[in-house]
Protein backbone atom coordinates (compact mmCIF):
# COMPACT_ATOMS: atom_id res chain seq x y z
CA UNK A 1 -13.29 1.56 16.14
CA UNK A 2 -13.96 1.95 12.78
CA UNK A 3 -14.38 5.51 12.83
CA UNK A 4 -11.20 6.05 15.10
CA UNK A 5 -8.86 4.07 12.93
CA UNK A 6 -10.38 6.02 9.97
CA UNK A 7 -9.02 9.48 11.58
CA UNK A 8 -5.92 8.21 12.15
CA UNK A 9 -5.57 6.72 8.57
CA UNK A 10 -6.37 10.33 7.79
CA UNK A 11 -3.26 11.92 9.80
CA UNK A 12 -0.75 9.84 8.60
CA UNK A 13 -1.57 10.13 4.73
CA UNK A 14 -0.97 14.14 5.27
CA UNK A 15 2.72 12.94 6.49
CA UNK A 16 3.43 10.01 4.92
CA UNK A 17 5.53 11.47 1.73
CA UNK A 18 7.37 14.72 4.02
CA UNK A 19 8.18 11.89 6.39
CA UNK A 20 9.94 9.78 3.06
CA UNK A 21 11.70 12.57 1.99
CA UNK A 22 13.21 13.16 4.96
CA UNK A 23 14.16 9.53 6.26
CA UNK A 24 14.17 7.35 3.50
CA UNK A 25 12.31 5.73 1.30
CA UNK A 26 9.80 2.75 1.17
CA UNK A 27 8.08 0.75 -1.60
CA UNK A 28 5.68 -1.96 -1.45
CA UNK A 29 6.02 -4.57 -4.10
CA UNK A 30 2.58 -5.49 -6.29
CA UNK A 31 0.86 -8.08 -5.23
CA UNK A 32 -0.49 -8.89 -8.12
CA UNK A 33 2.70 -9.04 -9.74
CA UNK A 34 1.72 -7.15 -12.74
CA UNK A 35 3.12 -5.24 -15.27
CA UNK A 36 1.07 -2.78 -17.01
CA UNK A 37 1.63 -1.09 -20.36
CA UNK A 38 -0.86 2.04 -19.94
CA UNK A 39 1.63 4.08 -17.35
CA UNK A 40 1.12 6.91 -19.52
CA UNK A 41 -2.15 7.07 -19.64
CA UNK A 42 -4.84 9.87 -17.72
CA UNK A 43 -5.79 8.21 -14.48
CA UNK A 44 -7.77 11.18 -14.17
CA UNK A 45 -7.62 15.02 -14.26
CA UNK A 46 -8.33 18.04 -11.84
CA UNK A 47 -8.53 21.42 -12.62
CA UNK A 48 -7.46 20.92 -15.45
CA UNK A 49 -4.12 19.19 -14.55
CA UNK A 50 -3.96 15.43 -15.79
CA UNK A 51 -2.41 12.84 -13.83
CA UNK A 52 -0.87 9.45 -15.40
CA UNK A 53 -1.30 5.78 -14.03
CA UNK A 54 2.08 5.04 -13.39
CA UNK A 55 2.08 8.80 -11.27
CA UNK A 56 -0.40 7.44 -8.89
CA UNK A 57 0.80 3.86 -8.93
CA UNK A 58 4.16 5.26 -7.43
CA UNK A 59 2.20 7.46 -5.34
CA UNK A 60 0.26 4.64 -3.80
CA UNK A 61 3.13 2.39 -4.00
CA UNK A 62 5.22 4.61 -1.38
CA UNK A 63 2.09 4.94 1.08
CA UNK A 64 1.03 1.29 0.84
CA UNK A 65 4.22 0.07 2.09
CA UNK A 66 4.18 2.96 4.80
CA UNK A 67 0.51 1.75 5.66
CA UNK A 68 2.13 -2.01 5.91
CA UNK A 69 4.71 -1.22 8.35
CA UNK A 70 2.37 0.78 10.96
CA UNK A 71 -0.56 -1.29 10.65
CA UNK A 72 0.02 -4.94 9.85
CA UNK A 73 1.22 -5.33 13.63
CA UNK A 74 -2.27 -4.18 14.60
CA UNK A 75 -4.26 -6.04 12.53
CA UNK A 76 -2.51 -8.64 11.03
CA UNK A 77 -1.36 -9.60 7.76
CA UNK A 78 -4.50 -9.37 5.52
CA UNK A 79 -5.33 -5.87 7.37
CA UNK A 80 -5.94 -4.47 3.34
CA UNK A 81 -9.22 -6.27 3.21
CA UNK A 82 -10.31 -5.37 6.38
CA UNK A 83 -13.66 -3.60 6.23
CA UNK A 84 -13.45 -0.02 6.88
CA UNK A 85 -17.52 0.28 6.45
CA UNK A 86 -19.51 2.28 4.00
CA UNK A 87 -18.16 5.33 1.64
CA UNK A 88 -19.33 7.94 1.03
CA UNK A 89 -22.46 6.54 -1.29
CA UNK A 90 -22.84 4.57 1.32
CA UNK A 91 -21.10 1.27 -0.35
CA UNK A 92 -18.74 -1.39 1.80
CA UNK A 93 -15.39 -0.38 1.24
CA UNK A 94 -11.97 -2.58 2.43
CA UNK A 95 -9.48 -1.11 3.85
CA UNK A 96 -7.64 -0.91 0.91
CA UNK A 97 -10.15 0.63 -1.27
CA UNK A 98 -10.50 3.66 1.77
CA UNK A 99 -6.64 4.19 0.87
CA UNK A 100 -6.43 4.59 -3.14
CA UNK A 101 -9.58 6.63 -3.06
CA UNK A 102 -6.97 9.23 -0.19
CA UNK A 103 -4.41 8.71 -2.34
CA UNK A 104 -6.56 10.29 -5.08
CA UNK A 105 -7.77 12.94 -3.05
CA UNK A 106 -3.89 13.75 -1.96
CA UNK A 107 -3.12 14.50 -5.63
CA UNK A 108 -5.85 16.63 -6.11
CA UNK A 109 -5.07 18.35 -3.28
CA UNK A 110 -1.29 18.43 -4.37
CA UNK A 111 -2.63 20.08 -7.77
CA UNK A 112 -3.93 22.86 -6.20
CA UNK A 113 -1.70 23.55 -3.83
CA UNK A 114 0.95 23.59 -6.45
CA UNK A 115 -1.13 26.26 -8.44
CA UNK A 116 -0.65 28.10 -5.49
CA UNK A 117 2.55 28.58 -5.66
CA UNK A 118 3.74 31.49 -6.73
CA UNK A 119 0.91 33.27 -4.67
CA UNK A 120 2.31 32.65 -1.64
CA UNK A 121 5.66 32.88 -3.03
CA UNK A 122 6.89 28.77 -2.48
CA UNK A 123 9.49 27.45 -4.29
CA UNK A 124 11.90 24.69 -3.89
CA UNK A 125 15.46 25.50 -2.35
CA UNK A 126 18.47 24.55 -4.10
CA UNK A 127 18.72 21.93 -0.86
CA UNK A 128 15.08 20.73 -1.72
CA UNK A 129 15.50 19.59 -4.99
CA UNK A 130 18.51 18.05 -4.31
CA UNK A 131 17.28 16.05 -1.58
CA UNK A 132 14.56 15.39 -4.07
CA UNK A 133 17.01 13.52 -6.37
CA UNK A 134 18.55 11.62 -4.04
CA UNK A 135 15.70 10.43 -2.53
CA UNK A 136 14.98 9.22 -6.59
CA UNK A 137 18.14 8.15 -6.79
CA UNK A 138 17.57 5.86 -3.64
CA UNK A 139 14.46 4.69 -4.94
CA UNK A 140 15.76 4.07 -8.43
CA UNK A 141 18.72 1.60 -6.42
CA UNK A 142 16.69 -0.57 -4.17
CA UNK A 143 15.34 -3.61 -5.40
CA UNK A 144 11.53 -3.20 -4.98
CA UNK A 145 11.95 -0.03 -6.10
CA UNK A 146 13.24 -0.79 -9.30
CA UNK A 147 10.06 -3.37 -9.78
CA UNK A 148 7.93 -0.82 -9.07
CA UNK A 149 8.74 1.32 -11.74
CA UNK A 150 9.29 -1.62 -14.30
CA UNK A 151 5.75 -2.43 -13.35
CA UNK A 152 4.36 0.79 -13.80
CA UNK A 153 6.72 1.97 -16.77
CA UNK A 154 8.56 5.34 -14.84
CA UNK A 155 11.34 6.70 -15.09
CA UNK A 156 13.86 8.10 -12.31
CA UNK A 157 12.31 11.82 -13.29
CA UNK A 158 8.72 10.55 -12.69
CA UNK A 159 10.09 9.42 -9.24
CA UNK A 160 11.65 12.82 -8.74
CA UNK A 161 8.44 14.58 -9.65
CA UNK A 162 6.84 12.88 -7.41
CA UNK A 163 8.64 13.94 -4.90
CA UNK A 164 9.02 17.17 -5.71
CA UNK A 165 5.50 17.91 -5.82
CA UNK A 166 4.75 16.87 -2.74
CA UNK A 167 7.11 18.77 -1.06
CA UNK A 168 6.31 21.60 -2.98
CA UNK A 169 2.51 21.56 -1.95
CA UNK A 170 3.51 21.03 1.61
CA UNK A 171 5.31 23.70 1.89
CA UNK A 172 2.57 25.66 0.25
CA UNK A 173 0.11 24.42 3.00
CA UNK A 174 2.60 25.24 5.38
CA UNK A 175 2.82 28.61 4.19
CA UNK A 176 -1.04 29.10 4.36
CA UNK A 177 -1.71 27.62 8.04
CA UNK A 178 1.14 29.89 9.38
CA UNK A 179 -0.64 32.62 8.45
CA UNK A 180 -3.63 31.76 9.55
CA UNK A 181 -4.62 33.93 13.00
CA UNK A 182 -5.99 31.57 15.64
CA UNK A 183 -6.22 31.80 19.65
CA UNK A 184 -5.51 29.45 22.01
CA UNK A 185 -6.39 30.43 25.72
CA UNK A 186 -4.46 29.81 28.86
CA UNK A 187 -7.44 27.72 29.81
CA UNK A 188 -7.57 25.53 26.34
CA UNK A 189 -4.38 24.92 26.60
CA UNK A 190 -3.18 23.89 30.56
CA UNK A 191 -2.00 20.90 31.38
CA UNK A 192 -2.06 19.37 34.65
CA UNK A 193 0.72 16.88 35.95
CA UNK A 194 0.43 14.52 38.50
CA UNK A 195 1.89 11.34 40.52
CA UNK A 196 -0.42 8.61 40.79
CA UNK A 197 -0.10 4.96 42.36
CA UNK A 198 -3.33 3.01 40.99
CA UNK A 199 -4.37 -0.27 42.95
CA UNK A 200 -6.52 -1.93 40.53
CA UNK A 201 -9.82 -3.80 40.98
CA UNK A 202 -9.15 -6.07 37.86
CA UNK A 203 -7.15 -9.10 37.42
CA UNK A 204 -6.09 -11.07 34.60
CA UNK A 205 -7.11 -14.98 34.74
CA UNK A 206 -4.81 -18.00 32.95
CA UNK A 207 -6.53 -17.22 29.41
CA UNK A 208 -5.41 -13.92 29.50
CA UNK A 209 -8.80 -12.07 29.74
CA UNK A 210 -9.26 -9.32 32.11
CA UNK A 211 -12.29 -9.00 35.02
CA UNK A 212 -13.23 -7.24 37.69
CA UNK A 213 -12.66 -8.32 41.28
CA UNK A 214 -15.77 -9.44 43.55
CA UNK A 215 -16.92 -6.72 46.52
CA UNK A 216 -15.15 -8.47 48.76
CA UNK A 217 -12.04 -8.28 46.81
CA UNK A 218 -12.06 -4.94 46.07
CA UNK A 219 -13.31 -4.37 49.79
CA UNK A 220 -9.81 -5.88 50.48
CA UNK A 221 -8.14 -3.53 47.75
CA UNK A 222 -9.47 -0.56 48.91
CA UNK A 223 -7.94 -1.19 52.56
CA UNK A 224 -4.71 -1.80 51.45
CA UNK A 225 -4.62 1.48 49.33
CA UNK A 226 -6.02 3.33 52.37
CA UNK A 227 -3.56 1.96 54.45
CA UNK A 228 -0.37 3.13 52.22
CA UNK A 229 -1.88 6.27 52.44
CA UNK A 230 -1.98 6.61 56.16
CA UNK A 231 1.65 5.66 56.08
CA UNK A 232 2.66 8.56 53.55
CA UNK A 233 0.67 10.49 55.25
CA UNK A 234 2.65 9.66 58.60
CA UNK A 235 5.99 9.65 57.01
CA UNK A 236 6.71 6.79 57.48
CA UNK A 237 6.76 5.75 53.33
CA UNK A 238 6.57 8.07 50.42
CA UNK A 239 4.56 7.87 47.66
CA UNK A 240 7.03 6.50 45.29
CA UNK A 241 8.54 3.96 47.86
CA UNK A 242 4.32 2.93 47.70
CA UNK A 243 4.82 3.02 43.97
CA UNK A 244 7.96 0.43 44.00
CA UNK A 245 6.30 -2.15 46.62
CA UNK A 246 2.98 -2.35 43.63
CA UNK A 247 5.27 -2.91 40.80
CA UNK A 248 3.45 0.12 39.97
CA UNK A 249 5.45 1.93 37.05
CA UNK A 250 2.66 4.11 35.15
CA UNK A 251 2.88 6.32 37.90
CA UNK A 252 3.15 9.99 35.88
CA UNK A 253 0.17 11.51 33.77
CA UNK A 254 0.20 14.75 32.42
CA UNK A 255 -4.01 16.06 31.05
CA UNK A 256 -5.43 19.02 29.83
CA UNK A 257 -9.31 19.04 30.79
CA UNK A 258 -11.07 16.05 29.87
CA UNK A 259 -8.49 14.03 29.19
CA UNK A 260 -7.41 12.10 32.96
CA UNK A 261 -7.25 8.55 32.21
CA UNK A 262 -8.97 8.73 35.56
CA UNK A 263 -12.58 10.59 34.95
CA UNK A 264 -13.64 14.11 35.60
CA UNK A 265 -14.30 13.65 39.23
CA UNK A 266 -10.49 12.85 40.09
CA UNK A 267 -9.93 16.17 38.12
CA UNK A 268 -11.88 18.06 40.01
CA UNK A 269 -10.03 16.92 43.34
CA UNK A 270 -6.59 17.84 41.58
CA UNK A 271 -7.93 21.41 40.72
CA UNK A 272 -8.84 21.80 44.66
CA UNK A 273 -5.31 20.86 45.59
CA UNK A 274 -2.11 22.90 45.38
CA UNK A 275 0.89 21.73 43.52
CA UNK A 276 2.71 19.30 45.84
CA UNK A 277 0.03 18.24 47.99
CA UNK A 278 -1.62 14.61 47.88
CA UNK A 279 -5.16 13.81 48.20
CA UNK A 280 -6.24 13.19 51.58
CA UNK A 281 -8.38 10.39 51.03
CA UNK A 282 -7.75 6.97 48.49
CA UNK A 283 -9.85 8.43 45.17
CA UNK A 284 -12.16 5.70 43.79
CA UNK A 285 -11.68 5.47 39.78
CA UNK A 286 -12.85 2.88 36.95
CA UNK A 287 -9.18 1.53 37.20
CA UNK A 288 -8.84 0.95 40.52
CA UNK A 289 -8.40 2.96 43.86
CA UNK A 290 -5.80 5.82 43.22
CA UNK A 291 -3.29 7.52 45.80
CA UNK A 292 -2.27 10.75 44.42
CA UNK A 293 -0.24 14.07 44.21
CA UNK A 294 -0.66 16.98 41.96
CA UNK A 295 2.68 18.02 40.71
CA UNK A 296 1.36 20.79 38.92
CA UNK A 297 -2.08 22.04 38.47
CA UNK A 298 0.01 24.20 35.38
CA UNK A 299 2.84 22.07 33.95
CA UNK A 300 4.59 25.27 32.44
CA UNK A 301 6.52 22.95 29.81
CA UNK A 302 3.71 20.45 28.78
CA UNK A 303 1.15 23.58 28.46
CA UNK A 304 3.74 25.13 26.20
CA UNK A 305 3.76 22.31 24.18
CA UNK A 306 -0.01 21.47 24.23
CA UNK A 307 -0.52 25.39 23.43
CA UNK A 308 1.29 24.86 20.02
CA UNK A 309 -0.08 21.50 18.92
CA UNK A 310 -3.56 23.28 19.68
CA UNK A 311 -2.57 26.63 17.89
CA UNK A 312 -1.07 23.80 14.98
CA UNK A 313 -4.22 21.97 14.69
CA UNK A 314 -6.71 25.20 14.38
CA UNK A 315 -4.38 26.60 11.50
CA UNK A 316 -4.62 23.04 9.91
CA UNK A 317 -8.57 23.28 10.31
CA UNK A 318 -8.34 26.91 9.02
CA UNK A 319 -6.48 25.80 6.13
CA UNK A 320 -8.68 23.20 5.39
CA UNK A 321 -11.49 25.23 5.56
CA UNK A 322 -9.87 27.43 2.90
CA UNK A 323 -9.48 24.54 0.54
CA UNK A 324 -12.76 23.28 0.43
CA UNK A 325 -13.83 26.77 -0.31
CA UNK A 326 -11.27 26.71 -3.11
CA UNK A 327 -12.50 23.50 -4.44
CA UNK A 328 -16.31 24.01 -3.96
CA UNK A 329 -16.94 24.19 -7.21
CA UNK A 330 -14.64 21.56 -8.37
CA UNK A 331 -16.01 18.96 -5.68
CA UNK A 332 -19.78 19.67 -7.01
CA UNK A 333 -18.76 17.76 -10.48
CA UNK A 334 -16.36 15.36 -9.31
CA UNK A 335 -17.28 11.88 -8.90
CA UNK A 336 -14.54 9.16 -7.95
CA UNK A 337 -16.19 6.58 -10.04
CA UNK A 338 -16.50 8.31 -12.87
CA UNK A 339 -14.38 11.13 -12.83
CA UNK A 340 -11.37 8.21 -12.11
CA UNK A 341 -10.40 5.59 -14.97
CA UNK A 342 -11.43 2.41 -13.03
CA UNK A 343 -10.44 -0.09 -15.21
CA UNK A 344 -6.50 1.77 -15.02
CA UNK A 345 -7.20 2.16 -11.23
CA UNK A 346 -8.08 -1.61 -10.73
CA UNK A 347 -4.41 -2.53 -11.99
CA UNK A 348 -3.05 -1.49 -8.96
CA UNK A 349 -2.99 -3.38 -5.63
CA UNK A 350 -1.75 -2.58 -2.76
CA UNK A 351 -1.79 -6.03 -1.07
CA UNK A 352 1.73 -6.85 -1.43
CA UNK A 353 3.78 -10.27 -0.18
CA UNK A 354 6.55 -8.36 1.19
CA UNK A 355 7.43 -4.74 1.22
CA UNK A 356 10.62 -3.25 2.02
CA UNK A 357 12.22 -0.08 3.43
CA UNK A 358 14.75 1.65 2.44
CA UNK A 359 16.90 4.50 4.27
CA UNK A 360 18.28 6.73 1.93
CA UNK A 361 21.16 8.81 2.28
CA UNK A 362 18.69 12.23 1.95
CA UNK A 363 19.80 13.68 5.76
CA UNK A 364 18.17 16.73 6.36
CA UNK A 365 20.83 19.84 6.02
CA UNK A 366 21.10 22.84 7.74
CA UNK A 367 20.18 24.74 4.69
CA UNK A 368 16.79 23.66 4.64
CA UNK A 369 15.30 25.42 7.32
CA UNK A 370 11.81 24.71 5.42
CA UNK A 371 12.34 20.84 5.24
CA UNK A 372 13.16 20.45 8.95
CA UNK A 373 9.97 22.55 9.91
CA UNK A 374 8.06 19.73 7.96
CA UNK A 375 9.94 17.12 9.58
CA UNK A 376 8.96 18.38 13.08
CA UNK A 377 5.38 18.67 12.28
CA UNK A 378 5.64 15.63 10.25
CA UNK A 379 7.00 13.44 13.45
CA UNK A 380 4.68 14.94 15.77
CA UNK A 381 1.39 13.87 13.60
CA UNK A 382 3.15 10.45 13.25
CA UNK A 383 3.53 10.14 16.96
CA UNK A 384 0.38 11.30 17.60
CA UNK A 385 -0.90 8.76 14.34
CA UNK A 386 0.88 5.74 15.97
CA UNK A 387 -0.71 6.14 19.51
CA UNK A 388 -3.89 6.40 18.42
CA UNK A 389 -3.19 3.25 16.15
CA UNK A 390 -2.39 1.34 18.85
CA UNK A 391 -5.67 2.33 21.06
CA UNK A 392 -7.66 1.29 18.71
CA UNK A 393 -6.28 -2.09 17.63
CA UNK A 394 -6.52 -2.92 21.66
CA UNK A 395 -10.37 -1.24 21.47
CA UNK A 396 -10.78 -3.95 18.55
């Protein structure tokens, strides 16, 4: 679980600040309560770019209370000092300890991204920067917002930078994965659709937990399913009239290979079938005995889509590749324990009593064909973020 909820911790860091830009923004308040007085101090510095205390306290500020709204439903209130195992020396790290040391490694990458630049010829739009300063402007207004800052000792413009600089360096990476050249075949990318009615061999007792059913029981399941079939297969129901006398709603699933919530074999029988037809015999899965029709062995619109998520995520692997190759030599000297000012670092917590969000008035426009790009890519690896949030706090 650990390492699932570590990937998707991952994936929503990348889109945590695009996402704020676009909707709104949200600030966690300290929970230590403090107020520190070195704001303008070096936190640390990469490539030769330093970065101040109260930089990455804002920084880590915005994605705490992010992290708070997502997860704390999952895993409950004190979710920061969850364990999230050993680092990368091979020390037990909290949850929240896994987070500042991305937020660190978001800035570097940020710094280099931003050096960039000019290379792949990025700049901010007129629209950009404005959006920028109202989404500083926003921040500046609300109420945690302001105690952030007074904690932390910024200004409006070291909100705005932030901001800024993040949106800058996405749009860099942007720029980078779109031209990198990837394939993604026919085959990769298909995605089968079907209808399925599922009479499951489980049942859930007065405490809420979840067992299977004896032999006999399921003995008893399995004629009942076999019977509905028989009468579909007469005419004399259809499937979804089948589906309405279960209660069964989850009847639709679209799957590229590999990926049927009901096992390779039932796959296999869909692939014999052709699109319309329904299996002519009740197909025994872990979740039951299934009745079911292929819709489409090739769901034209849902292979579309899974084509350019796939063709997205190998230009996101391609660009990662190229920044570890940039940073290969920066990465061989850097050390988070020493390389970061610990004693700075340790003034910020991202625990927090309450946290708030605030919409801001920063709607995307028109004019920033750029920004609404992000967006999109930004929702879909939030979606994708939140599902796999929620399968793992129900593996846990």
């Amino acid at each position: 679980m650990k390492a699932k909820l570590t990937k998707v911790l991952s994936l929503v860091l990348v889109v945590i600040m695009a996402l704020s830009l676009m909707t709104g923004c949200s600030t966690s308040s300290s929970g230590k309560g403090t107020k520190t007085q070195d704001g303008n101090k070096v936190l640390f510095s990469y490539d030769g770019t330093d970065v101040t205390l109260k930089e990455a306290w804002l920084y880590a500020k915005m994605l705490s209370a992010q992290y708070e709204q997502t997860y704390s439903s999952y895993y409950g209130s004190d979710f920061w000092s969850m364990s999230m195992g050993k680092d990368d020396d091979g020390n037990d790290q909290t949850f929240e300890e896994y987070v500042k040391k991305q937020v660190i490694s978001q800035m570097k990458q940020n710094i280099i991204l931003i050096k960039k630049a000019d290379k792949y010829d990025c700049k901010l739009t007129h629209s950009e920067k404005q959006q920028c300063s109202d989404s500083a402007l926003s921040y500046y207004q609300d109420k945690t917002g302001k105690k952030v800052m007074k904690e932390c000792g910024a200004t409006r413009e070291d909100v705005e930078k932030i901001y800024e600089d993040s949106t800058l360096a996405s749009k860099v990476q942007k720029k980078i994965e779109s031209k990198e050249k990837v394939t993604v075949t026919d085959d990769e990318a298909r995605k089968s659709t079907i209808y399925r009615v599922v009479f499951a061999t489980t049942k859930t007792g007065d405490n809420g937990q979840t067992t299977e059913m004896s032999k006999k029981e399921k003995k008893a399941v399995k004629a009942k399913a076999e019977k509905a079939l028989k009468e579909i297969q007469s005419g004399k129901k259809t499937i979804k009239k089948v589906a309405k006398e279960q209660n069964y709603s989850n009847t639709d699933e679209s799957y590229a290979a590999g990926e049927s919530e009901e096992g390779e074999a039932f796959e296999k029988v869909m692939k014999s079938m052709k699109d319309g037809d329904i299996a002519d015999k009740v197909l025994e899965c872990d979740n039951g005995y299934v009745i079911a029709k292929l819709v489409a062995y090739t769901d034209k619109e849902e292979t579309a889509s899974n084509k350019k998520t796939l063709k997205e995520k190998k230009q996101s692997e391609a660009f990662q590749k190229k920044y570890d190759n940039w940073t290969k030599k920066l990465e061989k000297k850097w050390d988070y324990n020493k390389d970061v000012d610990q004693k700075l670092w340790a003034q910020v917590s991202l625990k927090s009593a309450d946290s708030t969000a605030t919409e801001t008035s920063t709607e995307t426009t028109a004019a920033s064909s750029e920004a609404s790009t992000t967006e999109a890519s930004s929702e879909a690896s939030t979606t994708e973020a939140s599902s796999e949030a929620t399968t793992a706090a129900k593996a846990k």
